[in-house]
Protein backbone atom coordinates (compact mmCIF):
# COMPACT_ATOMS: atom_id res chain seq x y z
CA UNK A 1 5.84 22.96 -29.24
CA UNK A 2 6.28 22.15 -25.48
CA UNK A 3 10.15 22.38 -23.95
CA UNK A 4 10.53 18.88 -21.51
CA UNK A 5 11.94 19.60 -18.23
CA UNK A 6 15.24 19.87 -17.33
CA UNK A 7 16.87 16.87 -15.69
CA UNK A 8 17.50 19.27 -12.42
CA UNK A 9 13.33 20.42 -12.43
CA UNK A 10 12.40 16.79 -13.16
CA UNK A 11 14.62 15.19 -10.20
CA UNK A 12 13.39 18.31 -7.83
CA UNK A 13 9.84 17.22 -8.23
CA UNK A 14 10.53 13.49 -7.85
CA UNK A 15 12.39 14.68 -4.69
CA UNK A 16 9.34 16.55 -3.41
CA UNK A 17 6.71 13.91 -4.56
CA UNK A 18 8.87 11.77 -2.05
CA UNK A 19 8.80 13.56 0.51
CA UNK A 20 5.38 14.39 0.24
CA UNK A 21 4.83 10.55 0.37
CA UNK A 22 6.95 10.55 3.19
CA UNK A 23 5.04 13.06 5.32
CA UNK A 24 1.84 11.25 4.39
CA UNK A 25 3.38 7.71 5.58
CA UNK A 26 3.57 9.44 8.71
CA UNK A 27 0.72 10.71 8.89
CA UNK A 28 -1.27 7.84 8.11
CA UNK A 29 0.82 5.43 10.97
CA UNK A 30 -0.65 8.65 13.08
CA UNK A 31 -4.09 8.18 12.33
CA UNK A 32 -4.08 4.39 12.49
CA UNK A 33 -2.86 4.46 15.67
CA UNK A 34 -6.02 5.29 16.84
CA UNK A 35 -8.88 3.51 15.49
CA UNK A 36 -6.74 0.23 16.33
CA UNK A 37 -6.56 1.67 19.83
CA UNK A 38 -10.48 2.16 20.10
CA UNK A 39 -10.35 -1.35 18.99
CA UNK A 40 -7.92 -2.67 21.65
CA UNK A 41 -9.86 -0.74 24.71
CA UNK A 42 -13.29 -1.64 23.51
CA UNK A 43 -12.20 -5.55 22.96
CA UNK A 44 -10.54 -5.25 26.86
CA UNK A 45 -12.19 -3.32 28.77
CA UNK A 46 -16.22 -1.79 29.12
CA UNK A 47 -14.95 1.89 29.62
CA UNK A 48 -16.16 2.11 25.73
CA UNK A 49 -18.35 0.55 23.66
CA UNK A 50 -17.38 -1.84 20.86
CA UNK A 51 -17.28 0.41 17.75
CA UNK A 52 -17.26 -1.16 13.94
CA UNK A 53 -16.38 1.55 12.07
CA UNK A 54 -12.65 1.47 13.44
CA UNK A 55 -12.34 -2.41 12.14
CA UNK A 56 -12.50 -0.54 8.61
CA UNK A 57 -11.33 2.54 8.81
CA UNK A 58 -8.05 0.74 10.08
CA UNK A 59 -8.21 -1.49 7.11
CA UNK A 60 -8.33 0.78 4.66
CA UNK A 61 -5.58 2.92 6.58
CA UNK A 62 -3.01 -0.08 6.48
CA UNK A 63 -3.66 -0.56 3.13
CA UNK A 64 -2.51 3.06 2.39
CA UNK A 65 0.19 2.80 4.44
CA UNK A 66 1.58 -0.52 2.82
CA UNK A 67 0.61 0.90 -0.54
CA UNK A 68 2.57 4.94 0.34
CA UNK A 69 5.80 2.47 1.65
CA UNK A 70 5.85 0.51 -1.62
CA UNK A 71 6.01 3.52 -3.56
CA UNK A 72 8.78 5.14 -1.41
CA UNK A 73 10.82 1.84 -1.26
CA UNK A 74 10.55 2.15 -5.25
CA UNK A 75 12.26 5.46 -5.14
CA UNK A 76 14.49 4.01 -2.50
CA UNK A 77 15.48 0.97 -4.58
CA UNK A 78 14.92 -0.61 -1.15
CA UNK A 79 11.10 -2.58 -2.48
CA UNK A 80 12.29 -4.66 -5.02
CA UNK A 81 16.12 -5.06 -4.58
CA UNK A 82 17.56 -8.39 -3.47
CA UNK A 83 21.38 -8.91 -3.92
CA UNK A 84 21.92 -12.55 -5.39
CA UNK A 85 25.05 -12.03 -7.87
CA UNK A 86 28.47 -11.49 -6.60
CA UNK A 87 29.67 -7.56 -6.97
CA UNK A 88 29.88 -7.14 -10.60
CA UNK A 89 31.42 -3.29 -10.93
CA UNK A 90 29.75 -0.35 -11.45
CA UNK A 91 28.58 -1.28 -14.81
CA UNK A 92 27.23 -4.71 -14.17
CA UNK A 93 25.58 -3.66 -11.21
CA UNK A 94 23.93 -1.13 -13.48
CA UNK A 95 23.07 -3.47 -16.20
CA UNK A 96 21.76 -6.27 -13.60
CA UNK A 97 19.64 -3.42 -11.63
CA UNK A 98 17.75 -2.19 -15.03
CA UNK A 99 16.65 -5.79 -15.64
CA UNK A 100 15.04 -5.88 -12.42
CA UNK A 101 13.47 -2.76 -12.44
CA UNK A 102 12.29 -3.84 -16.34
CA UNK A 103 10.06 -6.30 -14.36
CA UNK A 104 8.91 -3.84 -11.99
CA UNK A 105 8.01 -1.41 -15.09
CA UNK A 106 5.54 -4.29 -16.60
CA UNK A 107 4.56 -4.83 -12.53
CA UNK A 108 3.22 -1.12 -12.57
CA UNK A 109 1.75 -1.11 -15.97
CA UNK A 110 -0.24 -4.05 -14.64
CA UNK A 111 -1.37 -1.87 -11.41
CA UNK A 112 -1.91 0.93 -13.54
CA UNK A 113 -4.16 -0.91 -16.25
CA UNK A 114 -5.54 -3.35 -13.41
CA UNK A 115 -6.40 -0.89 -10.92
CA UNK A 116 -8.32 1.64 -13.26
CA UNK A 117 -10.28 -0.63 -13.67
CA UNK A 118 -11.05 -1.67 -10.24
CA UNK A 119 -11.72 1.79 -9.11
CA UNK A 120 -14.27 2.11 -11.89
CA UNK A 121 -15.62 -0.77 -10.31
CA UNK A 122 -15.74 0.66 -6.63
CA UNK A 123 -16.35 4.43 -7.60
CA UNK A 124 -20.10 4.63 -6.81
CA UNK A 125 -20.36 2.18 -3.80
CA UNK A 126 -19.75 2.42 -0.30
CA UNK A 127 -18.25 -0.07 2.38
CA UNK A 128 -20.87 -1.51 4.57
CA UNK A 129 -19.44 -0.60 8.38
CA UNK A 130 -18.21 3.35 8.05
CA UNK A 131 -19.91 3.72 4.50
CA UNK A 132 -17.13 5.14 3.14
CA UNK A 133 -16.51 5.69 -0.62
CA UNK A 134 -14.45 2.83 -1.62
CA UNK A 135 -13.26 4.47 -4.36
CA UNK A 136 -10.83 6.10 -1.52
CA UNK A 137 -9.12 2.86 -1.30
CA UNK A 138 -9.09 1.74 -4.95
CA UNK A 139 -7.42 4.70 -6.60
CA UNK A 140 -4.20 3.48 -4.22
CA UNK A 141 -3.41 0.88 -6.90
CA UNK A 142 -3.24 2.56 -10.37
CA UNK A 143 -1.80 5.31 -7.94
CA UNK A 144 0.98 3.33 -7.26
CA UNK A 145 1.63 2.32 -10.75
CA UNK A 146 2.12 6.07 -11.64
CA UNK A 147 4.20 6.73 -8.84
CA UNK A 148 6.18 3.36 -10.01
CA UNK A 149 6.67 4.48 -13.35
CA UNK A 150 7.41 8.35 -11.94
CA UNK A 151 10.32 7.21 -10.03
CA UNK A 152 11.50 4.12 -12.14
CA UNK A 153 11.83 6.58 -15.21
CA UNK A 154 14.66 8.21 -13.22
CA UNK A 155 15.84 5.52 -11.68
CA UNK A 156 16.29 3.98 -15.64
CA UNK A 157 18.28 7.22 -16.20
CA UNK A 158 20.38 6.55 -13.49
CA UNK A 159 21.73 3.17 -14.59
CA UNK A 160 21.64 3.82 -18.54
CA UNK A 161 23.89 6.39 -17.38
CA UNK A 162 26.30 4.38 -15.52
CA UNK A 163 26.51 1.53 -18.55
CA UNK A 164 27.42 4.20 -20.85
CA UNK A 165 29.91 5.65 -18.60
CA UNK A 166 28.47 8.96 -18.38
CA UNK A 167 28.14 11.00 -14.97
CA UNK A 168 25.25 10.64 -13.07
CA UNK A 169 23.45 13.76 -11.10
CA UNK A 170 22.93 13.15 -7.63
């Protein structure tokens, strides 16, 4: 019989997952910078040829970085929020933040479910320009589904805790 995790180990990993996330955001903006920049030069100026590969690699680098910031602005409750109802207390809030993030939940079962199956469908091809495994760029979906359900399970916590009036760990 297995022991779960404490509520402090589980919140310390979700912590560090973040900030991994975080690091690789970065990192990613970092590299981006400069296959778009071989693009700029080369479209400009003839001090470099025109090179295809960076149309692609660029692609696929925005598409991690869009897909890294969604799952951090999960986390963040800073993806999905929009404030439409007047301030309803602690409670309400509560309450009127776990029905959004219900939505959300079925949102990244979909990506999960959905995008398993569309990197089955890229894992043994290539893209056409950089021939790069384009499996590298599918597994960001059901990725992000995991990560979704990662951080809305303690995000749930959070709020269940607040409409039954309990304290909740920062």
């Amino acid at each position: 019989m297995s022991e779960t995790p404490s509520p402090g180990l589980w919140r310390r990993f979700t912590a560090a997952y973040a900030a991994l996330l975080s690091h690789l955001l970065v990192v990613a903006v970092a590299i981006l910078i400069i296959p778009v920049t071989l693009q700029i030069v080369s479209r400009h100026t003839e001090l470099i040829p025109s090179y295809i590969w960076t149309e692609e690699m660029a692609r696929f680098l925005f598409i991690w970085t869009i897909i890294i910031g969604a799952m951090i602005g999960v986390r963040e409750s800073t993806h999905f929020e929009v404030d439409l109802l007047p301030r309803l207390g602690a409670r309400g809030e509560a309450l009127a933040r776990l029905c959004g993030r219900i939505g959300i939940l079925a949102l990244s079962l979909v990506f999960v479910w959905a995008g398993i199956q569309f990197t089955r469908f890229g894992w043994y091809r290539i893209s056409e320009l950089a021939e790069l495994p384009l499996w590298t760029i599918h597994i960001a979906w059901p990725l992000m589904g995991l990560t979704w359900l990662v951080f809305l399970g303690e995000l749930f916590v959070d709020d269940l805790k607040i409409i039954l009036g309990k304290d909740v760990q920062s």
